[in-house]
Protein backbone atom coordinates (compact mmCIF):
# COMPACT_ATOMS: atom_id res chain seq x y z
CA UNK A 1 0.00 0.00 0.00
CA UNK A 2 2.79 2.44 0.27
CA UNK A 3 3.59 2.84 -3.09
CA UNK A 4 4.82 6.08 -3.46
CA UNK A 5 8.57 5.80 -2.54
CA UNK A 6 8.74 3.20 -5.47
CA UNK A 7 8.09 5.86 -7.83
CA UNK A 8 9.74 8.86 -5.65
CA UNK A 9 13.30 7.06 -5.54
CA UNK A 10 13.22 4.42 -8.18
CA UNK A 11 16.84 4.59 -10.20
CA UNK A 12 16.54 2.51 -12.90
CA UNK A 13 20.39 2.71 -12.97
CA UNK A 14 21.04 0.40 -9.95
CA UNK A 15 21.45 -2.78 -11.04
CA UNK A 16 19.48 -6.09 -9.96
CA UNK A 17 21.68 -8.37 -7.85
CA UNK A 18 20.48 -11.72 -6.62
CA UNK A 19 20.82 -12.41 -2.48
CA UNK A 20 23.87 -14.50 -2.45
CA UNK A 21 26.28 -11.69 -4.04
CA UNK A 22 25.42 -9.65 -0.92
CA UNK A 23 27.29 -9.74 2.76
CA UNK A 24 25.80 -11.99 5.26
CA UNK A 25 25.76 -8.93 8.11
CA UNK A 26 25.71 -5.12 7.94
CA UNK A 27 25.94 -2.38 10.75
CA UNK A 28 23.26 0.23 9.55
CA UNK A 29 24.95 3.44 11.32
CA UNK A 30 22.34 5.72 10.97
CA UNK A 31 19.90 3.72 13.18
CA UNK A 32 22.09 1.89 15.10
CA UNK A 33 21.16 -1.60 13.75
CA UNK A 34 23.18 -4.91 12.89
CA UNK A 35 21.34 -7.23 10.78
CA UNK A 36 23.15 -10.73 10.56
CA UNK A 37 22.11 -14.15 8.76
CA UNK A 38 23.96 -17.31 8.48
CA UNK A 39 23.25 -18.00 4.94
CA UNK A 40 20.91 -16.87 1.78
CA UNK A 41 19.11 -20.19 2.32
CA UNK A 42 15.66 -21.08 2.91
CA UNK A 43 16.76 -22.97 6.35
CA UNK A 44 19.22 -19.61 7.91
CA UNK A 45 19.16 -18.49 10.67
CA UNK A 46 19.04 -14.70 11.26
CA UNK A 47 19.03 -11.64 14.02
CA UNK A 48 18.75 -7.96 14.48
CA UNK A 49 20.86 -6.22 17.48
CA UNK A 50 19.71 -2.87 18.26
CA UNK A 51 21.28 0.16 19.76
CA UNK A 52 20.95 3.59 18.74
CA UNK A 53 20.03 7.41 19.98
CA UNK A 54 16.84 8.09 20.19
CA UNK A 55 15.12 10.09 17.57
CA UNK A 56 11.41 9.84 18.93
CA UNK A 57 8.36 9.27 16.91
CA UNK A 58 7.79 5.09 16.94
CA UNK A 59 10.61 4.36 18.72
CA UNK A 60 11.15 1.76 21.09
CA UNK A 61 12.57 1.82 24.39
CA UNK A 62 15.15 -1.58 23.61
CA UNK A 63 18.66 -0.68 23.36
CA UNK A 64 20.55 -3.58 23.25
CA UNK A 65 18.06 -6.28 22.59
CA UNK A 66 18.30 -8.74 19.49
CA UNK A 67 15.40 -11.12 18.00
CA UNK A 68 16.38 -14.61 16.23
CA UNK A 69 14.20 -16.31 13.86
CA UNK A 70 15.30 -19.35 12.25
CA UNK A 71 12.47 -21.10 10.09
CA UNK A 72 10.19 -18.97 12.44
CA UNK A 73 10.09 -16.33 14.80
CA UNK A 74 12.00 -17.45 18.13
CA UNK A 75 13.24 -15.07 20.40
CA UNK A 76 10.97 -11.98 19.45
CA UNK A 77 10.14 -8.33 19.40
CA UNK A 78 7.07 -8.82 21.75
CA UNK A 79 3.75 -6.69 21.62
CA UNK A 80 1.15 -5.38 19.53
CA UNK A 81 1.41 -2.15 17.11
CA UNK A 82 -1.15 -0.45 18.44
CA UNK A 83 -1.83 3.39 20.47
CA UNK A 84 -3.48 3.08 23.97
CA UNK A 85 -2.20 1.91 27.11
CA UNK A 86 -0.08 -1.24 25.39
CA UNK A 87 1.87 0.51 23.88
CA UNK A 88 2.78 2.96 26.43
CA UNK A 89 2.85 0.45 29.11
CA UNK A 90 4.35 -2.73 27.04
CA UNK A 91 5.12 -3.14 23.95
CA UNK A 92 6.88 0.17 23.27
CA UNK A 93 8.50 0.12 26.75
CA UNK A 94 12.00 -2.00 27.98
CA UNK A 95 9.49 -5.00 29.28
CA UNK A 96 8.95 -5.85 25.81
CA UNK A 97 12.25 -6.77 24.27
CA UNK A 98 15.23 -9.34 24.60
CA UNK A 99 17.20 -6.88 27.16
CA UNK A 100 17.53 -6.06 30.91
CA UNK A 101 15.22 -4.48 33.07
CA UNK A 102 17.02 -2.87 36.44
CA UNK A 103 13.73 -2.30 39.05
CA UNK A 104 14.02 0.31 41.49
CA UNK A 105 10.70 0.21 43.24
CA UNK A 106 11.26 4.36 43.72
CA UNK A 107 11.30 4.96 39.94
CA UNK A 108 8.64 6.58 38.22
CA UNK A 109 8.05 7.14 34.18
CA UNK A 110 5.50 9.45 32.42
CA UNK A 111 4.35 9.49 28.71
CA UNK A 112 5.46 6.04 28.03
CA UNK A 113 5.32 6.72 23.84
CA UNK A 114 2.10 7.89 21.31
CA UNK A 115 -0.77 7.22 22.49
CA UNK A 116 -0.77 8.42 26.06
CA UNK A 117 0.00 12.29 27.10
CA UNK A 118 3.58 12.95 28.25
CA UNK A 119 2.29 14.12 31.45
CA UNK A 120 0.34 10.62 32.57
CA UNK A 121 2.54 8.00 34.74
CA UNK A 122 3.27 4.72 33.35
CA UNK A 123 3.58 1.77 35.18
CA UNK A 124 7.52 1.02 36.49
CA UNK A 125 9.14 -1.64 34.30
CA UNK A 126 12.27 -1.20 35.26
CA UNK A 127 13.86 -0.22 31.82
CA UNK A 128 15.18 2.75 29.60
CA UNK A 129 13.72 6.02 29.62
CA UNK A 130 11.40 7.34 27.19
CA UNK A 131 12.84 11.07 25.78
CA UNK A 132 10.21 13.26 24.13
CA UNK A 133 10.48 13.85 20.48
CA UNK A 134 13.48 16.18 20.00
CA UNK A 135 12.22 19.28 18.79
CA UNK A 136 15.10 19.45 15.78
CA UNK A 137 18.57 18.56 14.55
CA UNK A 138 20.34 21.32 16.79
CA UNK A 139 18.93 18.95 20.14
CA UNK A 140 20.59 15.45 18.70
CA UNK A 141 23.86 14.58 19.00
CA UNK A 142 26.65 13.90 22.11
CA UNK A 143 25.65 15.72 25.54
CA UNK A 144 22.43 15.74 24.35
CA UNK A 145 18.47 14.16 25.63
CA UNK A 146 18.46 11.87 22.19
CA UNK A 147 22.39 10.61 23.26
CA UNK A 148 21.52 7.01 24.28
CA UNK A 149 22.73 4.59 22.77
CA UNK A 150 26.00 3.52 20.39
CA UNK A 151 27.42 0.80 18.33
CA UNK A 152 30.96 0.40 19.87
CA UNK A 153 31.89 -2.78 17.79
CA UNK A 154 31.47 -4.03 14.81
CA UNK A 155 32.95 -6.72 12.35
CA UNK A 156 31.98 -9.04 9.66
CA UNK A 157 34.06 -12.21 9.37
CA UNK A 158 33.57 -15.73 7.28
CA UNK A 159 33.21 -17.42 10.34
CA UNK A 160 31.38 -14.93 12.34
CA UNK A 161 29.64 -11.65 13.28
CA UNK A 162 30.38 -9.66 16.12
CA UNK A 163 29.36 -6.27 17.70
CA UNK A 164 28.75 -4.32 21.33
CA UNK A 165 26.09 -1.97 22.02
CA UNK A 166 26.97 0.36 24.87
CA UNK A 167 23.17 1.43 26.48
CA UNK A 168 24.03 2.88 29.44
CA UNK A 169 22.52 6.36 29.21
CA UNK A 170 19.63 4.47 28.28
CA UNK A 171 18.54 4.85 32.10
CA UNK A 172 18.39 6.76 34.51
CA UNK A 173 22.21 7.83 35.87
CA UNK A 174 20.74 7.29 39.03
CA UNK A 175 19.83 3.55 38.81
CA UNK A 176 22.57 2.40 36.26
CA UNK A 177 26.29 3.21 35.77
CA UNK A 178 26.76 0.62 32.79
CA UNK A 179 24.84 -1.64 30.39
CA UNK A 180 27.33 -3.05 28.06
CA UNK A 181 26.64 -6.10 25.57
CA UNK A 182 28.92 -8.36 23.31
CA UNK A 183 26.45 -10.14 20.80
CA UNK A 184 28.38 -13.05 18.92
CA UNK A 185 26.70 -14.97 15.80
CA UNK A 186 29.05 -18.15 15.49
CA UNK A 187 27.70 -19.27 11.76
CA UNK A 188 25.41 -21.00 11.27
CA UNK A 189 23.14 -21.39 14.56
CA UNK A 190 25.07 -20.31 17.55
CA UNK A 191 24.66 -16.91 18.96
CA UNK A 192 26.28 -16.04 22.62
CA UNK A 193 25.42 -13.06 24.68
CA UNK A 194 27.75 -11.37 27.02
CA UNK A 195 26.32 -8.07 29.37
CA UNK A 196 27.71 -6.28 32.10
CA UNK A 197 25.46 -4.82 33.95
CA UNK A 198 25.97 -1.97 37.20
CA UNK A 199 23.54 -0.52 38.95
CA UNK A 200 23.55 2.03 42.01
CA UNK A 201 22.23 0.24 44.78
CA UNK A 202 22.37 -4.22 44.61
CA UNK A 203 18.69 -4.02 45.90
CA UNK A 204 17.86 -3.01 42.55
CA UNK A 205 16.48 -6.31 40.67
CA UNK A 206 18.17 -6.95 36.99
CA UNK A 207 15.91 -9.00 34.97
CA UNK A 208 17.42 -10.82 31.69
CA UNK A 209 14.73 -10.74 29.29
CA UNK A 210 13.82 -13.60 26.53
CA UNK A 211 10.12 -13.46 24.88
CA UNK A 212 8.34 -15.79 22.59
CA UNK A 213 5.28 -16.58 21.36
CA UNK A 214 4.91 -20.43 23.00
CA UNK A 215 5.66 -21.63 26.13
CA UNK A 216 9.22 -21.64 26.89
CA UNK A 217 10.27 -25.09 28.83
CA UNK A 218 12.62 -24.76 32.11
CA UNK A 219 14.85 -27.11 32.63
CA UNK A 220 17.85 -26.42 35.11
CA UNK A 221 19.60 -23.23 33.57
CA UNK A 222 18.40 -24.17 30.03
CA UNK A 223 15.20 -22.85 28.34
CA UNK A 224 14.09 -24.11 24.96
CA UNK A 225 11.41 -21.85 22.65
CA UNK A 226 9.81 -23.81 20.02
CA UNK A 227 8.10 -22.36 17.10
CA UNK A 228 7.66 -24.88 14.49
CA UNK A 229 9.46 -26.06 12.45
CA UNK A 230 12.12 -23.53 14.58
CA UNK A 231 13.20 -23.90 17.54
CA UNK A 232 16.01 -22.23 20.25
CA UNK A 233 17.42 -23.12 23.31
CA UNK A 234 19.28 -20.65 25.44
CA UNK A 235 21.83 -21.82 28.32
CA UNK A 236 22.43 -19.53 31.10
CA UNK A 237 26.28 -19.81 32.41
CA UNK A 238 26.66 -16.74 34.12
CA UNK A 239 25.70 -15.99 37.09
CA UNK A 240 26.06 -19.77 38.53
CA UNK A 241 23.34 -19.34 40.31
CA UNK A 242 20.13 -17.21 39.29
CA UNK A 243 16.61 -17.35 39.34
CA UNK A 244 14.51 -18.21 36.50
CA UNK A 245 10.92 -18.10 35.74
CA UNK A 246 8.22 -17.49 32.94
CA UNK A 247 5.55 -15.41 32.27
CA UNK A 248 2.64 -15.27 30.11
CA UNK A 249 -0.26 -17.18 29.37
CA UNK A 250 -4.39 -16.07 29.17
CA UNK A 251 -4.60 -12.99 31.41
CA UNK A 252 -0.84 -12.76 31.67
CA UNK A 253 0.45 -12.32 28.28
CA UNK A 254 1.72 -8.54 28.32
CA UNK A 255 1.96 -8.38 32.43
CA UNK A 256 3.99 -5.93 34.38
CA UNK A 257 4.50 -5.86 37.70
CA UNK A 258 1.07 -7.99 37.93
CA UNK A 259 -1.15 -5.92 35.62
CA UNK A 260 -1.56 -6.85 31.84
CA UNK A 261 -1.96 -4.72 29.43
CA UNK A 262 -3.87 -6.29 26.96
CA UNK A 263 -5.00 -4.81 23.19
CA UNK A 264 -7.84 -6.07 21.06
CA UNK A 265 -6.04 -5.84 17.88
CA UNK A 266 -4.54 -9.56 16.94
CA UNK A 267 -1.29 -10.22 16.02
CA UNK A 268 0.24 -13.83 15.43
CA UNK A 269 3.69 -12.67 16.52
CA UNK A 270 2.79 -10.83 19.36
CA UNK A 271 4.12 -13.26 21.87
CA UNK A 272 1.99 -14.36 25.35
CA UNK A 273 5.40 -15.58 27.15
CA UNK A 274 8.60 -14.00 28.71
CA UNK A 275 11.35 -15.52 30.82
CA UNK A 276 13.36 -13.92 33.65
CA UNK A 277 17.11 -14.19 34.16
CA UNK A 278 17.70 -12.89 37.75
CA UNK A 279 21.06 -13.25 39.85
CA UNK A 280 20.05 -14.67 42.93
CA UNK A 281 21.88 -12.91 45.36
CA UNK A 282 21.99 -9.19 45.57
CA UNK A 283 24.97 -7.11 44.06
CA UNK A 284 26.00 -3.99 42.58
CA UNK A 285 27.67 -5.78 39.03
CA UNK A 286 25.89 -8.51 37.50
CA UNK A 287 27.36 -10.67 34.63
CA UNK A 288 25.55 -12.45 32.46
CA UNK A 289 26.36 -15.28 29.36
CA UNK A 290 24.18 -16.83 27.37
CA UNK A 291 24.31 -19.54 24.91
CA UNK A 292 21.95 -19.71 22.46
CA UNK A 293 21.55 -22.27 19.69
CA UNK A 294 18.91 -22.46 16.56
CA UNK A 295 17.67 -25.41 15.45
CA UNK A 296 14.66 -27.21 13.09
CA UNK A 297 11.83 -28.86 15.08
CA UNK A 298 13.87 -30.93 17.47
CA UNK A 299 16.00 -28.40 19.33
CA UNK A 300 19.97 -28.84 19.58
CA UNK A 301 22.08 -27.88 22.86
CA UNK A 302 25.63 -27.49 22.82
CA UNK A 303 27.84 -28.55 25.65
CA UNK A 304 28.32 -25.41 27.44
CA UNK A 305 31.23 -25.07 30.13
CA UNK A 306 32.24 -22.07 32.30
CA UNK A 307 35.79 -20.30 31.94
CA UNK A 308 37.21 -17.92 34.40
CA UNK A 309 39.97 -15.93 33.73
CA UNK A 310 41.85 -13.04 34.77
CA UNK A 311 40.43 -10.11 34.18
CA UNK A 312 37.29 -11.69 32.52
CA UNK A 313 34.37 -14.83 32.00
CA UNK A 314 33.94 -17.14 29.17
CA UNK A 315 32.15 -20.40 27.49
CA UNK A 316 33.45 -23.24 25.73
CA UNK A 317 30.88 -24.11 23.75
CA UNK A 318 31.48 -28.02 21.73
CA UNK A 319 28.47 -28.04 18.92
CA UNK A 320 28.45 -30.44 16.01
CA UNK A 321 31.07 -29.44 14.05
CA UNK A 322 33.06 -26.85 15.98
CA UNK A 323 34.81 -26.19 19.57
CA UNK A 324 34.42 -22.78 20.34
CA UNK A 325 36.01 -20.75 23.54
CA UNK A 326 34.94 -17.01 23.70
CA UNK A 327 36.15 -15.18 26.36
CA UNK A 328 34.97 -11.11 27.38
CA UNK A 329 36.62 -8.72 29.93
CA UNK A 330 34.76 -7.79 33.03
CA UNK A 331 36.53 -4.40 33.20
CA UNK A 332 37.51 -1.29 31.48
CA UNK A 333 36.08 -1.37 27.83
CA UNK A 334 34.17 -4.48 26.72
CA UNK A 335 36.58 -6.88 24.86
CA UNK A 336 36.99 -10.47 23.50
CA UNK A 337 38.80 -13.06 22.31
CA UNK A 338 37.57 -15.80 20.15
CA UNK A 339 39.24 -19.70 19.48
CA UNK A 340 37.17 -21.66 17.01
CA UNK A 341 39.04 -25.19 16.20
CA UNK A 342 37.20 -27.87 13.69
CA UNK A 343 36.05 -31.55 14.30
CA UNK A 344 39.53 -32.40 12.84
CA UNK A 345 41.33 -30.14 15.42
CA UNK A 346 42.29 -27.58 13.17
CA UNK A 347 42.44 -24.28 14.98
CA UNK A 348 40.48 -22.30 12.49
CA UNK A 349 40.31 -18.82 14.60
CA UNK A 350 42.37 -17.40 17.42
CA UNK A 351 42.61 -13.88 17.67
CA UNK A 352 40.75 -10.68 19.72
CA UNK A 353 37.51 -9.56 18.13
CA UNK A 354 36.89 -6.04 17.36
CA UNK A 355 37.10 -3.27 19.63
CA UNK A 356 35.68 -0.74 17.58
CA UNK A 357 33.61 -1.03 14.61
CA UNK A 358 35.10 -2.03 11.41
CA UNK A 359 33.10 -2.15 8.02
């Protein structure tokens, strides 16, 4: 139905090019987005990390988060599209997305996004700050209210794609000091998450978020989303011990802090389920590593096992065809190293990943 930018920037000049010639990731500056797929095939598996300033308008409140869809939609972008108190109180807010939520029962939020006035309170999720519409060019930019969010890393490999959203200023300065991820896709199906997370007082509850649209199965530290004919499972190694538990269900399906927020208009991908990553003691600096792994309709789980170093946490991960050891720094600016060695013991990458974006 919009088809007035085909005729408004249609260059007959550009030339067709078939989906294979093209990369398998890009970092869209402008927006702040990395799009990344393991293939051009029918069967790939693909994600979108986001983390950008804010420029207003339909903008979400989701620095940091990603969504994975392999065969279907997995771990999703959760909500409906729709003005009205879902929107302002879910599906545009934090509580919505694959990211962390840092409660601080004090907090309070107004305006949530369109649809509600920016004087009205919102209910407390726990996440990033909504920033009114900037009223021009002059207020974006460092220092400034729309100054939220950045792309630190970025690179494009054969064997992998890598980058690190820095969404600190996301929040309140009060509440949180740093949100830093590392999001690694390990081609074709693994993906592993790295945050570091500091907050301003360890009462303050961080939540790791994962939604999707079926009932996720808990079992230990593992969860598995199935979608068919996709699935994901998602293995928590860090913290070693944390609390984890799902939400969703009839009544329940946009909930926060026990009130749902339900919309009439239907959406197959709107999601009913969440689950909560939660250290389960109380501290100031949280870290948190994830495995996840795609798969067809019987879901695949690595062998996962915890590396401490100095200076740092990692994962070896041993999947079908590859050992991989991926190690971050807990300190200073987010780093990483990366081994990958092949059934046959052939050490096919050993170096540092990027620490700054590289196109």
């Amino acid at each position: 139905y919009l088809w007035w930018p085909y005729i408004v920037w249609y260059d007959e000049t550009v030339p067709v090019v078939s989906p294979e010639t093209l990369p398998l990731a890009r970092h869209f500056r402008g927006v702040g987005w990395v799009s990344m797929r393991s293939s051009w095939d029918k069967d790939a598996a693909f994600a979108l990390f986001i983390c950008s300033d804010w420029w207003g308008g339909h903008q979400h409140c989701d620095n940091n988060t990603f969504v994975i869809h392999k065969y279907a939609p997995l771990a999703i972008d959760s909500g409906v599209y729709a003005a009205g108190p879902h929107r302002a109180n879910y599906s545009a807010r934090t509580i919505a997305h694959n990211t962390i939520t840092v409660y601080d029962p004090a907090e309070e939020f107004f305006g949530g996004t369109w649809g509600q006035s920016a004087t009205e309170k919102t209910v407390n999720d726990g996440g990033q700050l909504y920033t009114p519409s900037p009223p021009g060019v002059a207020a974006c930019g460092p220092g400034t209210a729309s100054d939220r969010g950045d792309i630190i890393a970025y690179e494009l490999t054969p064997w992998y794609t890598y980058t690190v959203g820095d969404a600190t200023r996301s929040y309140r300065s009060t509440k949180v000091r740093e949100f830093t991820r590392a999001f690694l896709h390990l081609r074709p199906d693994v993906f592993v998450v790295f945050d570091r997370v500091e907050c301003t007082d360890p009462n303050f509850v961080k939540r790791w978020l994962l939604h999707a649209i079926h009932e996720p199965v808990i079992d230990g530290k593992t969860i598995t989303l199935t979608n068919s004919p996709g699935s994901l499972t998602c293995q928590t190694v860090y913290p070693s011990d944390v609390r984890i538990a799902s939400i969703g269900g009839p009544g329940r399906e946009f909930e926060v802090n026990g009130q749902n927020f339900p919309t009439s208009k239907q959406d197959p991908e709107a999601g009913s389920w969440r689950v909560e990553v939660s250290p389960a003691a109380p501290a100031t600096r949280d870290y948190f590593l994830h495995v996840l792994r795609t798969a067809g309709t019987t879901p695949l789980t690595p062998i996962v096992e915890p590396l401490q170093i100095e200076g740092g946490l990692g994962v070896r991960i041993v999947d079908s065809e590859q050992t991989y050891e991926v190690r971050f720094s807990t300190a200073g600016r987010l780093t990483g190293h990366l081994r990958i060695v092949d059934r046959e013991g052939k050490v096919v990458v050993d170096g540092a990943l990027a620490a700054e974006a590289r196109e």
